[in-house]
PDB file of N, CA and C in Angstrom:
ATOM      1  N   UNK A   1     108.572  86.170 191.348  1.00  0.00           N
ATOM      2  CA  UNK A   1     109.944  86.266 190.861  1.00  0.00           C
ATOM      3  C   UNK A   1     110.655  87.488 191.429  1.00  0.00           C
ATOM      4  N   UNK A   2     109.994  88.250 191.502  1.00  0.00           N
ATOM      5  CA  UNK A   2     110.704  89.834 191.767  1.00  0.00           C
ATOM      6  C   UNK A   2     111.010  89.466 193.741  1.00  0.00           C
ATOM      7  N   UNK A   3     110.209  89.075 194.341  1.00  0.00           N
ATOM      8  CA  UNK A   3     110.371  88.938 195.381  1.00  0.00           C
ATOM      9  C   UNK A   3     111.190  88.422 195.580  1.00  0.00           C
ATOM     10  N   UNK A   4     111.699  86.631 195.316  1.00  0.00           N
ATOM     11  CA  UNK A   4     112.486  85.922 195.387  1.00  0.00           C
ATOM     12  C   UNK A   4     114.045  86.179 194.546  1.00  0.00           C
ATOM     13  N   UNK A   5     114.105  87.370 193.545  1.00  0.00           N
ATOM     14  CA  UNK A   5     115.264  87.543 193.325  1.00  0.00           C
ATOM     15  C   UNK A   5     115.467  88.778 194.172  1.00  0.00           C
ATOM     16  N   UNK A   6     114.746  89.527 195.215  1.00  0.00           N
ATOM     17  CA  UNK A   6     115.198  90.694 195.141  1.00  0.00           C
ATOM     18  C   UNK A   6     115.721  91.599 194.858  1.00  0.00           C
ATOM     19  N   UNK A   7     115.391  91.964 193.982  1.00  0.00           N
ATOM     20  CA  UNK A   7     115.773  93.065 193.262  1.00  0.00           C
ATOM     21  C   UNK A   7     114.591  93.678 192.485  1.00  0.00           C
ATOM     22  N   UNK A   8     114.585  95.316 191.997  1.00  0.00           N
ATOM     23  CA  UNK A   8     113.867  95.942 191.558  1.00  0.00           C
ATOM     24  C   UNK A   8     113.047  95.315 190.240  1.00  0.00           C
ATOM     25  N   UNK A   9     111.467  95.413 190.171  1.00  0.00           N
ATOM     26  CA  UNK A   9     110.600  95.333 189.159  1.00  0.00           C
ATOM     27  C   UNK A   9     111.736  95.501 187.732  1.00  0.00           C
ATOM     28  N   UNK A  10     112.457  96.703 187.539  1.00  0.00           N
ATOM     29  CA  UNK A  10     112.547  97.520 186.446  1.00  0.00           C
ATOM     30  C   UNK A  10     113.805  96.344 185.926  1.00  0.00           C
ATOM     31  N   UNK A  11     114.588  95.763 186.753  1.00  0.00           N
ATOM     32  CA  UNK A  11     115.548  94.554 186.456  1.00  0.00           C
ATOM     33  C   UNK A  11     115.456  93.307 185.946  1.00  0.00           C
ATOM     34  N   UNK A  12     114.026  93.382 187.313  1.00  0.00           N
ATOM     35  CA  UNK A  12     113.873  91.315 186.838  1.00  0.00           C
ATOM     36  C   UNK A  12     113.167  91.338 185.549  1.00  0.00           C
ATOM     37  N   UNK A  13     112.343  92.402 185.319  1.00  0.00           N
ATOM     38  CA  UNK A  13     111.358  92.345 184.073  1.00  0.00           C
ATOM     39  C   UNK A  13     112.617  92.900 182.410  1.00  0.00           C
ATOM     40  N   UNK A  14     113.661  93.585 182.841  1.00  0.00           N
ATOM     41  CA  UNK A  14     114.202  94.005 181.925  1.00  0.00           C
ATOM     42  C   UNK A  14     114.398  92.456 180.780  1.00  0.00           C
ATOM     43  N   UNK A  15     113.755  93.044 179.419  1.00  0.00           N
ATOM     44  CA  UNK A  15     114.241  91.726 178.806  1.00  0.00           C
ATOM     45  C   UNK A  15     115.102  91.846 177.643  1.00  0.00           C
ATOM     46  N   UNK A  16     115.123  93.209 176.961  1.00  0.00           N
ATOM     47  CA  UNK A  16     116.075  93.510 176.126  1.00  0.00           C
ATOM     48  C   UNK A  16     116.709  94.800 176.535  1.00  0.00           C
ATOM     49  N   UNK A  17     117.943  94.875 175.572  1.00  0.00           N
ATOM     50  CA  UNK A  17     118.484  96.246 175.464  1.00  0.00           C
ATOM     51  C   UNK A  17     117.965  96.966 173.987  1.00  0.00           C
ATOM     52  N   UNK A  18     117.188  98.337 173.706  1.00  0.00           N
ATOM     53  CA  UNK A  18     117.248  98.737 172.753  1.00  0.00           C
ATOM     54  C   UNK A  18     118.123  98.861 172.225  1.00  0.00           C
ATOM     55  N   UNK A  19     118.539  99.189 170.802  1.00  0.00           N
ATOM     56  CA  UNK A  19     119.745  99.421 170.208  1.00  0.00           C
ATOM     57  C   UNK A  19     119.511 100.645 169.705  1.00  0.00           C
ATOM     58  N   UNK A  20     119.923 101.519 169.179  1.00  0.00           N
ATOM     59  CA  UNK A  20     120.214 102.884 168.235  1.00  0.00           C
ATOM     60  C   UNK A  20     119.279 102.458 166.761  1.00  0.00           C
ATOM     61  N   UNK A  21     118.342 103.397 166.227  1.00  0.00           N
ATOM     62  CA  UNK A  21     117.708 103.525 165.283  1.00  0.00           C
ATOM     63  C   UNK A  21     117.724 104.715 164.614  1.00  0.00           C
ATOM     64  N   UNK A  22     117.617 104.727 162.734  1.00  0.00           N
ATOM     65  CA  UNK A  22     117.826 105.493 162.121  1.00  0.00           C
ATOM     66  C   UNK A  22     116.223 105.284 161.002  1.00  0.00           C
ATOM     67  N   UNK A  23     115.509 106.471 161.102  1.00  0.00           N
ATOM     68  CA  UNK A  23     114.135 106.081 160.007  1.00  0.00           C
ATOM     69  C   UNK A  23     114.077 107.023 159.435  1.00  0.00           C
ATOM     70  N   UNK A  24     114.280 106.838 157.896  1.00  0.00           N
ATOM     71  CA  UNK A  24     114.385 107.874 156.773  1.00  0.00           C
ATOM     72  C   UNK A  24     113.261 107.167 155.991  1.00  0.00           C
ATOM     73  N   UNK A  25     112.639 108.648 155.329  1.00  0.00           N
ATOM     74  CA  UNK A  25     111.454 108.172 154.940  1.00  0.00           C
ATOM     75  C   UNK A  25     112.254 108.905 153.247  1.00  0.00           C
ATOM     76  N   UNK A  26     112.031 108.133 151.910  1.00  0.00           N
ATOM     77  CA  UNK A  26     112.391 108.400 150.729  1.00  0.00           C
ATOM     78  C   UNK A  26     111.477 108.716 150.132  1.00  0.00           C
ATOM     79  N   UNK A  27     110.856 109.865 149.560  1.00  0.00           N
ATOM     80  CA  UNK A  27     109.611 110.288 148.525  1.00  0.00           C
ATOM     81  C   UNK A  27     110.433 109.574 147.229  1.00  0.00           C
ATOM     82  N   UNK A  28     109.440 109.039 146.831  1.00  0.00           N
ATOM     83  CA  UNK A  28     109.562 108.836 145.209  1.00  0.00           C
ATOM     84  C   UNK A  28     108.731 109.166 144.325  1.00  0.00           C
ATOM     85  N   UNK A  29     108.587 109.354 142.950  1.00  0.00           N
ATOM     86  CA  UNK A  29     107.632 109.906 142.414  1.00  0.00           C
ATOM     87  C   UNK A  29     107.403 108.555 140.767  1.00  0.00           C
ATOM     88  N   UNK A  30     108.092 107.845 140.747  1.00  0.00           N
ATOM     89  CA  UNK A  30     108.447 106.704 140.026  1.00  0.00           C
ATOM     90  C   UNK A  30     106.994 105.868 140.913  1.00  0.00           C
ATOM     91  N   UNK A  31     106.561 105.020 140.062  1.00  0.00           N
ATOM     92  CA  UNK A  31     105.169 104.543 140.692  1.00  0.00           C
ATOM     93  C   UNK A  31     106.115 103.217 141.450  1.00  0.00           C
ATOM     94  N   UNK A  32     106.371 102.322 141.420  1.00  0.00           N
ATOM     95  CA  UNK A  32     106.759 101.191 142.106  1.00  0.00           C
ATOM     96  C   UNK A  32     108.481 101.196 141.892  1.00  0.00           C
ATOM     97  N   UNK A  33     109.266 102.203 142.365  1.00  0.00           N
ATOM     98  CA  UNK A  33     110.795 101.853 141.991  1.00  0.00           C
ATOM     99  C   UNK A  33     111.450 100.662 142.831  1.00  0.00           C
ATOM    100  N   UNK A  34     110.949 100.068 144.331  1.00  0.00           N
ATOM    101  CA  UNK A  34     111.706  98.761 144.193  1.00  0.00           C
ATOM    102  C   UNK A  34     110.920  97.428 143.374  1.00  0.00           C
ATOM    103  N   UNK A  35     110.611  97.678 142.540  1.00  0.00           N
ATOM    104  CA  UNK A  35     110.411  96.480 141.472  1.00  0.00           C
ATOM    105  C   UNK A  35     111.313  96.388 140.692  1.00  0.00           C
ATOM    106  N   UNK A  36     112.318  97.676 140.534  1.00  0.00           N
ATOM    107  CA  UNK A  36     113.367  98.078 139.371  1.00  0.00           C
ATOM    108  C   UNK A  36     114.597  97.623 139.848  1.00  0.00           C
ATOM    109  N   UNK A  37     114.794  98.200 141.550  1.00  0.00           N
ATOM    110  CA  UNK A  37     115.885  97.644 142.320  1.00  0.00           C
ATOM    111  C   UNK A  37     116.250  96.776 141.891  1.00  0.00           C
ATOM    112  N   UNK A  38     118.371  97.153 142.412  1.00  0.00           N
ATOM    113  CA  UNK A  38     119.080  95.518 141.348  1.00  0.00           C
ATOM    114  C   UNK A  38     119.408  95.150 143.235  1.00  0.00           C
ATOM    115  N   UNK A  39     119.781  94.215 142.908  1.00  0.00           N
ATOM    116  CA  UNK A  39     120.797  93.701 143.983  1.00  0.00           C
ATOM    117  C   UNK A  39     120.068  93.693 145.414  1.00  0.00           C
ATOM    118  N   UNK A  40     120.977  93.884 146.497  1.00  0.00           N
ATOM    119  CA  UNK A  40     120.295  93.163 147.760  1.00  0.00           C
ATOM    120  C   UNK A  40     118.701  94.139 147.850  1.00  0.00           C
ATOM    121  N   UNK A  41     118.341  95.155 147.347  1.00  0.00           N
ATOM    122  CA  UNK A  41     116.932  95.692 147.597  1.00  0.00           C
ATOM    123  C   UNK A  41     116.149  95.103 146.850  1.00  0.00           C
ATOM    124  N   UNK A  42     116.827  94.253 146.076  1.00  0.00           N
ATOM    125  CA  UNK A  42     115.548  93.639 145.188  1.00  0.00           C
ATOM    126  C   UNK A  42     114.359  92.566 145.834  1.00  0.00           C
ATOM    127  N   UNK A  43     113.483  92.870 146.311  1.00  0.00           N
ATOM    128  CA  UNK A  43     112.524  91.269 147.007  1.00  0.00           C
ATOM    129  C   UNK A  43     111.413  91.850 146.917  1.00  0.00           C
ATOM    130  N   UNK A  44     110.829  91.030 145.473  1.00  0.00           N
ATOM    131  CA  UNK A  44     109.194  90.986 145.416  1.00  0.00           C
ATOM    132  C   UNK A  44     108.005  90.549 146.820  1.00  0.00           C
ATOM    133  N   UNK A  45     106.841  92.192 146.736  1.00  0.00           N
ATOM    134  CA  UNK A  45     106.212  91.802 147.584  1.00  0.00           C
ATOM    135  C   UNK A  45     105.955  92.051 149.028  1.00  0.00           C
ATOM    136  N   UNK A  46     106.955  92.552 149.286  1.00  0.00           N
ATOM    137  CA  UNK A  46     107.728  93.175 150.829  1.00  0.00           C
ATOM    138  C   UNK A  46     108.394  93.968 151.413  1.00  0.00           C
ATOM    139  N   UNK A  47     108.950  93.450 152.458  1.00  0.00           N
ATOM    140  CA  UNK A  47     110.014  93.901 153.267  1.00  0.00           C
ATOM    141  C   UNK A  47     111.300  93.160 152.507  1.00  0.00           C
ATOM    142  N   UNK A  48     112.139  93.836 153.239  1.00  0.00           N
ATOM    143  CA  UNK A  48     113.607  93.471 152.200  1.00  0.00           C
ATOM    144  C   UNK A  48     114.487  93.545 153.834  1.00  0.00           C
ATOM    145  N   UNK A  49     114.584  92.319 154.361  1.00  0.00           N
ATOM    146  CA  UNK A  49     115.648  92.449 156.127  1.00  0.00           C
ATOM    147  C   UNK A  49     116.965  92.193 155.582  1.00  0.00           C
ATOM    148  N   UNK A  50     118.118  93.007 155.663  1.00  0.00           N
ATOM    149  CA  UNK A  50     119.480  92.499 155.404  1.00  0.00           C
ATOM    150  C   UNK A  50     120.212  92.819 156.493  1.00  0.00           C
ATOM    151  N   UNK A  51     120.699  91.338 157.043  1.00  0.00           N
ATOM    152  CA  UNK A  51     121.950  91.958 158.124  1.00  0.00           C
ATOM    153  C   UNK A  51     122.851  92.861 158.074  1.00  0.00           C
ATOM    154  N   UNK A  52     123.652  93.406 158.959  1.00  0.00           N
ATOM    155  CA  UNK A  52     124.710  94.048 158.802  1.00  0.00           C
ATOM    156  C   UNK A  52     125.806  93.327 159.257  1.00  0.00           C
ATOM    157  N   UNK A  53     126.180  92.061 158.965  1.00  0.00           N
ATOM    158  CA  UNK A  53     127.132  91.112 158.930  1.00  0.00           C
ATOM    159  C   UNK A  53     127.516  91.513 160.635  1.00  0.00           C
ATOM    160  N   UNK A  54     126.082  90.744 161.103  1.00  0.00           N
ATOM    161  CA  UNK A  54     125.670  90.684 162.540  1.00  0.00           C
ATOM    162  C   UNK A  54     125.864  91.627 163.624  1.00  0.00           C
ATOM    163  N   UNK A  55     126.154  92.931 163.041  1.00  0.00           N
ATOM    164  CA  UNK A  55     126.125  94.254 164.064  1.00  0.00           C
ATOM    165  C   UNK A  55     124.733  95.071 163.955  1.00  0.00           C
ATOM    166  N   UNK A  56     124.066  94.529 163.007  1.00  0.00           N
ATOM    167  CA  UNK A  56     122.244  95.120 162.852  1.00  0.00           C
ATOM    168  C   UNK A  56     121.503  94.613 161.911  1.00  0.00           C
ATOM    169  N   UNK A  57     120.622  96.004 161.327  1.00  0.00           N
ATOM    170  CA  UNK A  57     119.476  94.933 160.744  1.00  0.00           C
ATOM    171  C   UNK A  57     119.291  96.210 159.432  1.00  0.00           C
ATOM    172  N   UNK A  58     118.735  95.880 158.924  1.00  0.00           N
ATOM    173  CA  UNK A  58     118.759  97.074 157.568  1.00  0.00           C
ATOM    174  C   UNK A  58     116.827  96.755 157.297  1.00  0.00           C
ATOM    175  N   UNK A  59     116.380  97.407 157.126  1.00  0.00           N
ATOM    176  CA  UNK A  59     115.053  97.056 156.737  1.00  0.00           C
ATOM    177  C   UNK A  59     113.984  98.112 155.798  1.00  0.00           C
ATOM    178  N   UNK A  60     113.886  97.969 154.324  1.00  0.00           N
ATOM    179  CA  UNK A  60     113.382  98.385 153.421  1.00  0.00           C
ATOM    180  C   UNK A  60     111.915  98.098 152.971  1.00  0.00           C
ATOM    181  N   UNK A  61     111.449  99.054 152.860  1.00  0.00           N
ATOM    182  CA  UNK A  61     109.883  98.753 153.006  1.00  0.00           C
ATOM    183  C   UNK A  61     109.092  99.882 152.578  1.00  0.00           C
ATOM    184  N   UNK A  62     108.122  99.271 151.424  1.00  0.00           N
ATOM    185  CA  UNK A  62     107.305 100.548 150.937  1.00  0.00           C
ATOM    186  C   UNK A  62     106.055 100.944 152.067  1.00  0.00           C
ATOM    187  N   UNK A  63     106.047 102.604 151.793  1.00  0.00           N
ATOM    188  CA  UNK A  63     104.784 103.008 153.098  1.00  0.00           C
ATOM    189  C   UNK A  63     103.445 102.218 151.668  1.00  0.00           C
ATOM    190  N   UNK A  64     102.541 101.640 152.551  1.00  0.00           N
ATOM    191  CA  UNK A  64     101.073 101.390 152.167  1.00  0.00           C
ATOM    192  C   UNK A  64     100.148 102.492 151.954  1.00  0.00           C
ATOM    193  N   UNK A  65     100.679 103.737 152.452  1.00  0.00           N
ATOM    194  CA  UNK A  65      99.389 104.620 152.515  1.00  0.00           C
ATOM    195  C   UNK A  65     100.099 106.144 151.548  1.00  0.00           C
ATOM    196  N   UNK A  66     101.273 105.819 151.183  1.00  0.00           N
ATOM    197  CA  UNK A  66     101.694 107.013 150.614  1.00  0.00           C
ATOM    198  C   UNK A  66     103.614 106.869 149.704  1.00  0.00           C
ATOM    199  N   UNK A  67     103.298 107.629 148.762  1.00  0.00           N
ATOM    200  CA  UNK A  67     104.653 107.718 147.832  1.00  0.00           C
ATOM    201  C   UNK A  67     106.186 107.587 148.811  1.00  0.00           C
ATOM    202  N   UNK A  68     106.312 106.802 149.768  1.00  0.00           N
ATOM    203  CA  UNK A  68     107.386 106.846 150.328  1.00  0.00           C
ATOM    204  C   UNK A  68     108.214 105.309 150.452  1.00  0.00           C
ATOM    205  N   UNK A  69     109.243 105.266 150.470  1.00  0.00           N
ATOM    206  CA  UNK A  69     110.230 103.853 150.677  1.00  0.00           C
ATOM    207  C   UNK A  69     110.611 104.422 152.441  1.00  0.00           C
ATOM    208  N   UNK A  70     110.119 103.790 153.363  1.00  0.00           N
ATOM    209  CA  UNK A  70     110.720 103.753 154.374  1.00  0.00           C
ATOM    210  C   UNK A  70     111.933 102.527 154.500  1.00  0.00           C
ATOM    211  N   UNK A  71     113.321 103.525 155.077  1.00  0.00           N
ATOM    212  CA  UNK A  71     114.474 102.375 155.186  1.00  0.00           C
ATOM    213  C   UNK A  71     114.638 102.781 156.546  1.00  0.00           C
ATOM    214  N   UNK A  72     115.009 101.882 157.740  1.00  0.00           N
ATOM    215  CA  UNK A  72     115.357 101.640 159.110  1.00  0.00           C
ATOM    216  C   UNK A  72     116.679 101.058 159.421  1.00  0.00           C
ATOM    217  N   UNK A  73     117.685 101.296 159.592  1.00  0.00           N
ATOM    218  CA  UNK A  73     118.772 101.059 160.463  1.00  0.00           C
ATOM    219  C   UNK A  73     118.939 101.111 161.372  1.00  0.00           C
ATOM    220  N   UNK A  74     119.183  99.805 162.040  1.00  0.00           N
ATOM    221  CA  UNK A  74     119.507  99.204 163.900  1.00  0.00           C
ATOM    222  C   UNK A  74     120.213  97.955 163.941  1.00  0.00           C
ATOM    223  N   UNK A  75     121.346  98.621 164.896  1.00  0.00           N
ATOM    224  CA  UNK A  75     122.479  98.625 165.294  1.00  0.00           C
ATOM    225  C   UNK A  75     122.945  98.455 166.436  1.00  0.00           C
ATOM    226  N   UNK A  76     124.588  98.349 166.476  1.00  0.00           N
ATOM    227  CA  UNK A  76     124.971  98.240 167.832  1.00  0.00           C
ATOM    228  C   UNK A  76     125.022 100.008 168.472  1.00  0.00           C
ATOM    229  N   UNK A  77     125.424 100.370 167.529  1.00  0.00           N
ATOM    230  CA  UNK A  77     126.070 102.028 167.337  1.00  0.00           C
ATOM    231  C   UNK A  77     125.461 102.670 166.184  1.00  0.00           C
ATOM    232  N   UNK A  78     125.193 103.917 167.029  1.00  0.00           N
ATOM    233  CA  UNK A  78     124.127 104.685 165.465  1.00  0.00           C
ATOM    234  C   UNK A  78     125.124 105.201 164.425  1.00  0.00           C
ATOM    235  N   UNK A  79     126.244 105.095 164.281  1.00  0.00           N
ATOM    236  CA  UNK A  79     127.215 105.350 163.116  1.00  0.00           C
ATOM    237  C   UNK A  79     126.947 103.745 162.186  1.00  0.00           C
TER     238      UNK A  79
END
């Protein structure tokens, strides 16, 4: 493929664009507080994915190994 399109490895293989990411890690000291969560954080069991009315991705998620709620924001733009 790379031959026949000529052009550089780093092109033909390119398959996405990263986007801008934001990872905040939340200490809590409450033993399970998204079980309490109202509204869109509420989802037994998991991860919690909410669009950003298709400019990103919102993603809520308890750490497994320690007192923290990791939340991730990605985007078009890190604002």
């Amino acid at each position: 493929m790379v031959k026949k399109a000529e052009q550089p490895v780093s092109k033909v293989c390119h398959r996405f664009d990263a986007l801008p990411q934001v990872l905040k890690n939340v200490r809590y000291k409450e033993r399970r507080p998204l079980e309490n969560a109202q509204g869109a954080l509420r989802h037994p069991g998991g991860r919690k994915k909410q669009r950003l009315d298709g400019h990103g991705r919102l993603i809520v998620r308890p750490s497994g190994t320690e007192p923290v709620i990791r939340v991730m924001g990605e985007g078009n733009d890190k604002g």
